[in-house]
Protein backbone atom coordinates (compact mmCIF):
# COMPACT_ATOMS: atom_id res chain seq x y z
CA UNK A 1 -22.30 46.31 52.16
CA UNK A 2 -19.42 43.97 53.36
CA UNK A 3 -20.48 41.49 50.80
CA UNK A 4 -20.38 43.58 47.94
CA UNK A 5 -17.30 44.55 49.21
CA UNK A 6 -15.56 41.12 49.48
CA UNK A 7 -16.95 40.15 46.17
CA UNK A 8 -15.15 43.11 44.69
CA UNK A 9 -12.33 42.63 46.77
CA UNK A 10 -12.24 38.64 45.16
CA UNK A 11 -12.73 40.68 41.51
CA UNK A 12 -9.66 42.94 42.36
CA UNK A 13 -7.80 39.32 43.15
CA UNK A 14 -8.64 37.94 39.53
CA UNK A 15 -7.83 40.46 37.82
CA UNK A 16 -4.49 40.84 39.80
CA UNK A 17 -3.87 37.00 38.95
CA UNK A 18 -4.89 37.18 35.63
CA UNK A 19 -2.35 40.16 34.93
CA UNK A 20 0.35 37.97 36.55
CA UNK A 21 -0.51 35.16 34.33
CA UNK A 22 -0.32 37.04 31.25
CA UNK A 23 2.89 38.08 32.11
CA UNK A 24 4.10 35.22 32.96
CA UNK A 25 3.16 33.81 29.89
CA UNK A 26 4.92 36.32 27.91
CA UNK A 27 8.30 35.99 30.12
CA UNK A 28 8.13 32.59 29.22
CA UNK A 29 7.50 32.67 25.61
CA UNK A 30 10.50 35.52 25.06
CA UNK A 31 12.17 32.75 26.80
CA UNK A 32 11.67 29.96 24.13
CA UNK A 33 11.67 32.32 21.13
CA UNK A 34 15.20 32.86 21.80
CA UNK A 35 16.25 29.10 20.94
CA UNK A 36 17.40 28.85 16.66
CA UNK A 37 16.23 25.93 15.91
CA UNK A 38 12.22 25.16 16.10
CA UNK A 39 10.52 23.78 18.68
CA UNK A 40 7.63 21.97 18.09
CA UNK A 41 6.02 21.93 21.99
CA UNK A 42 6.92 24.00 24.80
CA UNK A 43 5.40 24.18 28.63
CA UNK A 44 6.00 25.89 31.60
CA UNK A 45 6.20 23.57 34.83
CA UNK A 46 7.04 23.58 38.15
CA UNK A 47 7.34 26.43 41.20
CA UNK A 48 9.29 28.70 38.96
CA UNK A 49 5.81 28.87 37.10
CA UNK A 50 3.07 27.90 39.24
CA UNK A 51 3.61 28.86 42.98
CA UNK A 52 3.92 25.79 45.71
CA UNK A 53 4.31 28.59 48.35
CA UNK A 54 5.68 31.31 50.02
CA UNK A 55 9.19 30.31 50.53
CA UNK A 56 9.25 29.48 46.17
CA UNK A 57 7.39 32.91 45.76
CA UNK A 58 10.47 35.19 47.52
CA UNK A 59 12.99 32.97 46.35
CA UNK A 60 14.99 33.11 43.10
CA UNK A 61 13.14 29.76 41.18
CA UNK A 62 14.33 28.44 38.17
CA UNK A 63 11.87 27.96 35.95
CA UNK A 64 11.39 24.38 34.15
CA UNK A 65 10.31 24.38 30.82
CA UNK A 66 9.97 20.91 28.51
CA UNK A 67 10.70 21.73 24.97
CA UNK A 68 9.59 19.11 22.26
CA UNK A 69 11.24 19.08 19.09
CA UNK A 70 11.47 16.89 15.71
CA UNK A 71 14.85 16.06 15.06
CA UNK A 72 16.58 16.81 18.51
CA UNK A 73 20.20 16.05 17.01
CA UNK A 74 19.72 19.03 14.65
CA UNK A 75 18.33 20.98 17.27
CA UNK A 76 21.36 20.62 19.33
CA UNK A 77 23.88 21.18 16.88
CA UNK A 78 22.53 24.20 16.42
CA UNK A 79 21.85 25.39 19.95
CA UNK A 80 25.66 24.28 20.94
CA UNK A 81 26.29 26.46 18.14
CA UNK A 82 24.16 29.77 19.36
CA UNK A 83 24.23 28.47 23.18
CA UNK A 84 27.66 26.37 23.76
CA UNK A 85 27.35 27.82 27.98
CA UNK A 86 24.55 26.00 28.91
CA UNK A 87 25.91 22.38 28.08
CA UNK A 88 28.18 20.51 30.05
CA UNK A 89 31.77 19.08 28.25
CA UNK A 90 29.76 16.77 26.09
CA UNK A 91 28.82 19.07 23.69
CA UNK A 92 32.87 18.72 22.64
CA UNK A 93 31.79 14.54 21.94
CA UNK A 94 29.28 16.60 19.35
CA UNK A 95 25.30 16.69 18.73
CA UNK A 96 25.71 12.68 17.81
CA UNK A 97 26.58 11.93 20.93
CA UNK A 98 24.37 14.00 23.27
CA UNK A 99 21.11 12.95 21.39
CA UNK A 100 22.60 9.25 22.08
CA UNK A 101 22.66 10.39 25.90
CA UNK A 102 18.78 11.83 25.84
CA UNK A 103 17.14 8.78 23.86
CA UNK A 104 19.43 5.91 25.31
CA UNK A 105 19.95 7.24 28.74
CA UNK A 106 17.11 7.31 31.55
CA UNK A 107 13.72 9.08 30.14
CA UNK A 108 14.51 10.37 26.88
CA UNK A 109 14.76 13.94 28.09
CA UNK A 110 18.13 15.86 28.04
CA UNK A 111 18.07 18.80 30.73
CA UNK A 112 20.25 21.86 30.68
CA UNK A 113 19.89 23.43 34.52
CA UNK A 114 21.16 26.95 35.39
CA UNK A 115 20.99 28.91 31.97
CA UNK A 116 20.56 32.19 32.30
CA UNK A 117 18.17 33.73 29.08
CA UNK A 118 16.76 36.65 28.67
CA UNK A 119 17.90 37.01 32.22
CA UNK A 120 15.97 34.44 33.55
CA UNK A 121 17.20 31.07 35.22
CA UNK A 122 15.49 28.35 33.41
CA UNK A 123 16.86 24.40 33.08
CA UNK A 124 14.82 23.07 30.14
CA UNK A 125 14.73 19.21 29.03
CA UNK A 126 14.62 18.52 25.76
CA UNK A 127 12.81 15.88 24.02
CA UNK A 128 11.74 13.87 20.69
CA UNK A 129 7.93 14.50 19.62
CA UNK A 130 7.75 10.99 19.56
CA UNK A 131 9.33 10.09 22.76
CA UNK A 132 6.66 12.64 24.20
CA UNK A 133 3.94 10.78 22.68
CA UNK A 134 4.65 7.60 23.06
CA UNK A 135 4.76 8.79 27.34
CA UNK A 136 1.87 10.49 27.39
CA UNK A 137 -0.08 7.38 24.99
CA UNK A 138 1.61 4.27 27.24
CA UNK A 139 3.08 5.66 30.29
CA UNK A 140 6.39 3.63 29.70
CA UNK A 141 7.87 5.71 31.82
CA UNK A 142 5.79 8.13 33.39
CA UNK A 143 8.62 10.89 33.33
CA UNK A 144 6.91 13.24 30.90
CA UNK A 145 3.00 12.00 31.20
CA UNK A 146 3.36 12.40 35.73
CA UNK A 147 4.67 15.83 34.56
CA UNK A 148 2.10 16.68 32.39
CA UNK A 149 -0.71 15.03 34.62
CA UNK A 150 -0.37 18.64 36.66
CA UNK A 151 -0.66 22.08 35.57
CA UNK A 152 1.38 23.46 32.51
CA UNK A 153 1.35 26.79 30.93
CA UNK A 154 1.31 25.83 27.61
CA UNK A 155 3.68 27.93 25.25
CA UNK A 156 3.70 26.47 21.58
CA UNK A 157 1.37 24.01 21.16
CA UNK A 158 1.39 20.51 18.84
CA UNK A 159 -1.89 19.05 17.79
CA UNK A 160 -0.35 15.18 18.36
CA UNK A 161 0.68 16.18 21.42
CA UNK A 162 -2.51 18.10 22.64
CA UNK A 163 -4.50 14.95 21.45
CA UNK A 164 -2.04 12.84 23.26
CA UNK A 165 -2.81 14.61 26.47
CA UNK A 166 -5.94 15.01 26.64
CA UNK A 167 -5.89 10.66 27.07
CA UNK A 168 -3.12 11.17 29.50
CA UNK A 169 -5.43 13.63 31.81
CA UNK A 170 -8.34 10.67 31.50
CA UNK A 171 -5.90 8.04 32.44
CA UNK A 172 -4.29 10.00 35.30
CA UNK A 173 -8.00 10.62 36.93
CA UNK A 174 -9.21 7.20 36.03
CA UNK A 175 -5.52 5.85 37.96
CA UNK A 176 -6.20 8.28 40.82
CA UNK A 177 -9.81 6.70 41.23
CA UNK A 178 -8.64 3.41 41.49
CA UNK A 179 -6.25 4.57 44.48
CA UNK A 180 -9.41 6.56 46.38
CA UNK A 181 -11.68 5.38 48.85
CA UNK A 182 -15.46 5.62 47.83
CA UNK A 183 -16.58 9.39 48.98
CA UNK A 184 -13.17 11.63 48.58
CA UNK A 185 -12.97 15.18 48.17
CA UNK A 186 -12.30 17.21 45.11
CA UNK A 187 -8.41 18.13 47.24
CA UNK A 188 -8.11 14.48 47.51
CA UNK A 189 -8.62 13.80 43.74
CA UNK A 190 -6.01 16.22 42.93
CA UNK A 191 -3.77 15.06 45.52
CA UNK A 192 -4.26 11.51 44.40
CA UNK A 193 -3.60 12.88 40.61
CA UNK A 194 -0.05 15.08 41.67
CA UNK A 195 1.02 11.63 43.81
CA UNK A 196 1.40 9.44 40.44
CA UNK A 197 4.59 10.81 38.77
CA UNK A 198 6.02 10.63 42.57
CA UNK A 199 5.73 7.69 43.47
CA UNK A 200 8.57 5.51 43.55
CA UNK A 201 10.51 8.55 42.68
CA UNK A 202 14.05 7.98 45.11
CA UNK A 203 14.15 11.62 44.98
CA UNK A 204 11.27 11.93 47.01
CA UNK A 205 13.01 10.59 50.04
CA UNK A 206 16.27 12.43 49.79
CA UNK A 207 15.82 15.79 48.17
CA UNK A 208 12.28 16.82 47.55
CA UNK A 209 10.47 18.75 50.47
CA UNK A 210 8.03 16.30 51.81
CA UNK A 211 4.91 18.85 51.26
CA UNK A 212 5.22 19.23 47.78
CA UNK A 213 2.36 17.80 46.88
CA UNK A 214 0.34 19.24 49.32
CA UNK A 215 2.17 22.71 48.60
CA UNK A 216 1.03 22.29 44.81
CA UNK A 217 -2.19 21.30 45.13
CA UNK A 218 -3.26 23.80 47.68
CA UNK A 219 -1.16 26.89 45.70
CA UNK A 220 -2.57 25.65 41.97
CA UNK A 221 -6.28 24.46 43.09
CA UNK A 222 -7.82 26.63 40.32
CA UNK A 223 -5.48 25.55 37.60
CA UNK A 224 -6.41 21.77 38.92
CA UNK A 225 -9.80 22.59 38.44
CA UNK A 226 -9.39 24.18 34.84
CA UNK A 227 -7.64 21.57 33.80
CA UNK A 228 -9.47 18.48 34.95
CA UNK A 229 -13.13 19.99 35.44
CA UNK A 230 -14.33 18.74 31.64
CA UNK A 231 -13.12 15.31 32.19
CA UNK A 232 -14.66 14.89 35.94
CA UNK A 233 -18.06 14.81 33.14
CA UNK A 234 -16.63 11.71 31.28
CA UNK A 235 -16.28 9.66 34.80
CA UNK A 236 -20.38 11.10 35.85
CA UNK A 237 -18.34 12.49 39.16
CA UNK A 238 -21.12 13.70 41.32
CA UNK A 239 -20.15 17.33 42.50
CA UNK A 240 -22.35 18.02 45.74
CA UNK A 241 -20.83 21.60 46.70
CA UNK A 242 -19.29 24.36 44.83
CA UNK A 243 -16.79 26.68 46.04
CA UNK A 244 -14.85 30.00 45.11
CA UNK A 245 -11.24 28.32 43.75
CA UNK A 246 -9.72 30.87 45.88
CA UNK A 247 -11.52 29.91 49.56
CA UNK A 248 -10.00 26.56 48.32
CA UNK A 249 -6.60 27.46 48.81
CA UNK A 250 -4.96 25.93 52.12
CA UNK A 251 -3.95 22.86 53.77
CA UNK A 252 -7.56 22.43 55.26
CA UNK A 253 -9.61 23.21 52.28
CA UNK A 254 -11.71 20.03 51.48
CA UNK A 255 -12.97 21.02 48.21
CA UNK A 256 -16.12 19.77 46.68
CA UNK A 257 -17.60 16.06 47.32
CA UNK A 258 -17.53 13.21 44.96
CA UNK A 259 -18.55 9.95 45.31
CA UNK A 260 -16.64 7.22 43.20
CA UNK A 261 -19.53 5.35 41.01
CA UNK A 262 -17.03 3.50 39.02
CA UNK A 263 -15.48 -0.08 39.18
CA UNK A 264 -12.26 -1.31 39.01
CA UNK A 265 -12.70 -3.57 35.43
CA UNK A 266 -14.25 -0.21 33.64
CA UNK A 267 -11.54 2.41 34.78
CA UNK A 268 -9.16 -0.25 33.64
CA UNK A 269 -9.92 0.16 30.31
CA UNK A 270 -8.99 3.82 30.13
CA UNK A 271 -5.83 3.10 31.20
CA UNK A 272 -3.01 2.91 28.72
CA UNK A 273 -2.60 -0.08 27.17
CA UNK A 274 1.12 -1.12 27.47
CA UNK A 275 0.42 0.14 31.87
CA UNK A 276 -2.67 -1.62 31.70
CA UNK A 277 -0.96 -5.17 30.73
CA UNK A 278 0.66 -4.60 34.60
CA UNK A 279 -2.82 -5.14 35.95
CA UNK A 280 -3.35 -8.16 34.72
CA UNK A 281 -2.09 -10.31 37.50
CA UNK A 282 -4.58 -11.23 40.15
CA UNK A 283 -5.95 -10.93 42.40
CA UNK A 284 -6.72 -6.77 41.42
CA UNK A 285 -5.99 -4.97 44.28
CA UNK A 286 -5.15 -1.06 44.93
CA UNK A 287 -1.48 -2.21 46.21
CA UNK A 288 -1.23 -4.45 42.64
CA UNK A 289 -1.97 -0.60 40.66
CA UNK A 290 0.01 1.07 43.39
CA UNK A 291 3.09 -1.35 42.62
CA UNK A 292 2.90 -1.00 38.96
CA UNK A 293 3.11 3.12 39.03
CA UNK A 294 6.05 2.61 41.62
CA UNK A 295 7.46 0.10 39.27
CA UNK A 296 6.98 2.09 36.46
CA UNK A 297 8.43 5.18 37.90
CA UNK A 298 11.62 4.12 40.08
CA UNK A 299 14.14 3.18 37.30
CA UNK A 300 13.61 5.83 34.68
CA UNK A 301 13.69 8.24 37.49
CA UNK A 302 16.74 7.00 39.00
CA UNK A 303 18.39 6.79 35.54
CA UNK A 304 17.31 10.32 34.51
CA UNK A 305 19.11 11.86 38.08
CA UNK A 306 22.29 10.08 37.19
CA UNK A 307 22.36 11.36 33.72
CA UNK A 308 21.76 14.56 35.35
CA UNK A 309 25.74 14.58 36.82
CA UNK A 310 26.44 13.75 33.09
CA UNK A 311 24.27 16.84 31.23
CA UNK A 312 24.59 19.06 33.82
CA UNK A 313 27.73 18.70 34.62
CA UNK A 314 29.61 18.12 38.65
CA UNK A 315 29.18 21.71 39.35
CA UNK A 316 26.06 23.03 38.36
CA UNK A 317 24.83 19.13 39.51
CA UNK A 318 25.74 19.94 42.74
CA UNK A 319 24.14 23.57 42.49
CA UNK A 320 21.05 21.79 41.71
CA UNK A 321 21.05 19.10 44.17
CA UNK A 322 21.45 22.45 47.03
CA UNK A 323 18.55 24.10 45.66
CA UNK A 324 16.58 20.65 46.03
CA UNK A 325 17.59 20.72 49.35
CA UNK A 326 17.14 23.68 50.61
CA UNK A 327 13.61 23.78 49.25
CA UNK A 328 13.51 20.29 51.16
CA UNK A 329 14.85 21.77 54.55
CA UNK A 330 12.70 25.29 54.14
């Protein structure tokens, strides 16, 4: 009797998520229908979509969203035309000039933080198709593949793209199991995964709070597990226990075993190219791959927060950097 009643009582709790989700997923695409001009790709990131915890559940998130379009210096001239509020003062300098800012500045993204739509907060970057692919395909920056290495709730879809990411998911596990010891659990594969776009990352030491990972792993373990359970086939992980995605949850959860069966020299060559020309000093060592992600990741990083103050704007800059820290300090 009290199994048949937690089993429905872990029925009631999908179907409660899944109504959320759905939801969710329609906020979010009202959201990006309202923008004029196409976009090509849209996702969903971040605590505003996928809890990290209590204290991001009650509070009032912005969501992130990553919009890819084709010609982004049409796009903007037409959404400083519809949506002149949520840029800073250099939408007077014109569209010329901000799409000069997002290719030539930092990442190749161009963020507007604090915009209220639909009334919703949402800061959404925008970006070139082809600056997204070329990310996700070399990792010359690891600003939009890290990203997309963790969950996303996809909202308009791009076959390039999708193609594009399904390599970046392979690299991103084949990168993590390079940086494991031997036996690891299915947590500390994840963990290992969410780490990459971090790492190196100044933010991280000043205004991040210093459980995110943890706090995203343990709050999105199913969506983990959606999302990188078909490739763990490709690498012949060995799962040795199953478990409910929802017993997962929790700083103590250790997931299900693996045990790491591949070599340095064969991962390698699912790596990027361009990343995987880093490797090639020797001797091949988990600190030479750790310093080549930390390499990769510090300066476009950096750059992309001080464009921030330019995009954004001092105030709402400032606005952001408080809510960084306050989710730091919860």
């Amino acid at each position: 009797m009290l199994g048949r009643g937690l089993r429905r009582g872990f029925s009631t709790a999908r179907y409660l998520l899944q109504n959320l989700e759905d939801a969710r997923k329609s906020t979010l695409t009202a959201i990006v229908d309202q923008f004029r001009e196409p976009v090509a790709y849209a996702a969903g990131y971040g605590s505003g979509v996928f809890s990290q915890g209590l204290a991001q559940r009650n509070s009032n998130t912005q969501i992130d969203l990553i919009l890819g379009v084709q010609d982004p210096e049409k796009w903007h001239a037409k959404n400083i035309e519809a949506n002149p509020t949520h840029y800073s003062g250099l939408k007077y300098f014109g569209p010329s000039f901000i799409t000069f800012v997002q290719d030539k500045l930092g990442a190749g993204v161009y963020f507007n933080p604090f915009c209220s739509i639909n009334g919703v907060k949402v800061k959404y970057g925008v970006v070139s198709i082809d600056r997204m692919l070329d990310d996700l395909q070399n990792w010359r920056t690891l600003y939009l593949a890290g990203r997309m290495h963790k969950p996303l709730q996809i909202l308009r879809s791009d076959d390039r793209i999708d193609s594009a990411q399904k390599v970046n998911l392979i690299s991103a596990m084949s990168l993590a199991l390079m940086l494991l010891p031997k036996i690891f659990s299915e947590r500390d594969l994840y963990m290992k995964i969410t780490s990459i776009s971090y790492m190196g990352d100044v933010r991280m030491a000043i205004a991040e709070n210093p459980r995110k990972i943890q706090n995203i792993v343990d709050n999105q373990f199913k969506h983990f597990r959606r999302l990188y359970g078909p490739i763990m086939n490709h690498f012949d992980l060995d799962i040795t226990g199953s478990i409910d995605p929802l017993a997962s949850l929790g700083p103590e959860a250790k997931g299900a075993a693996f045990e790491h069966n591949g070599s340095f020299d064969k991962l390698r060559k699912t790596l990027p190219p361009y990343f995987e020309q880093k490797l090639s000093k020797s001797p091949f060592s988990q600190q030479l791959v750790t310093s080549a992600v930390r390499n990769t990741v510090k300066w476009p990083s950096f750059t992309q927060s001080l464009k921030g103050i330019l995009t954004a704007g001092v105030g709402r800059s400032a606005a952001y950097s408080v809510e960084k820290l306050k989710k730091r300090w919860s």
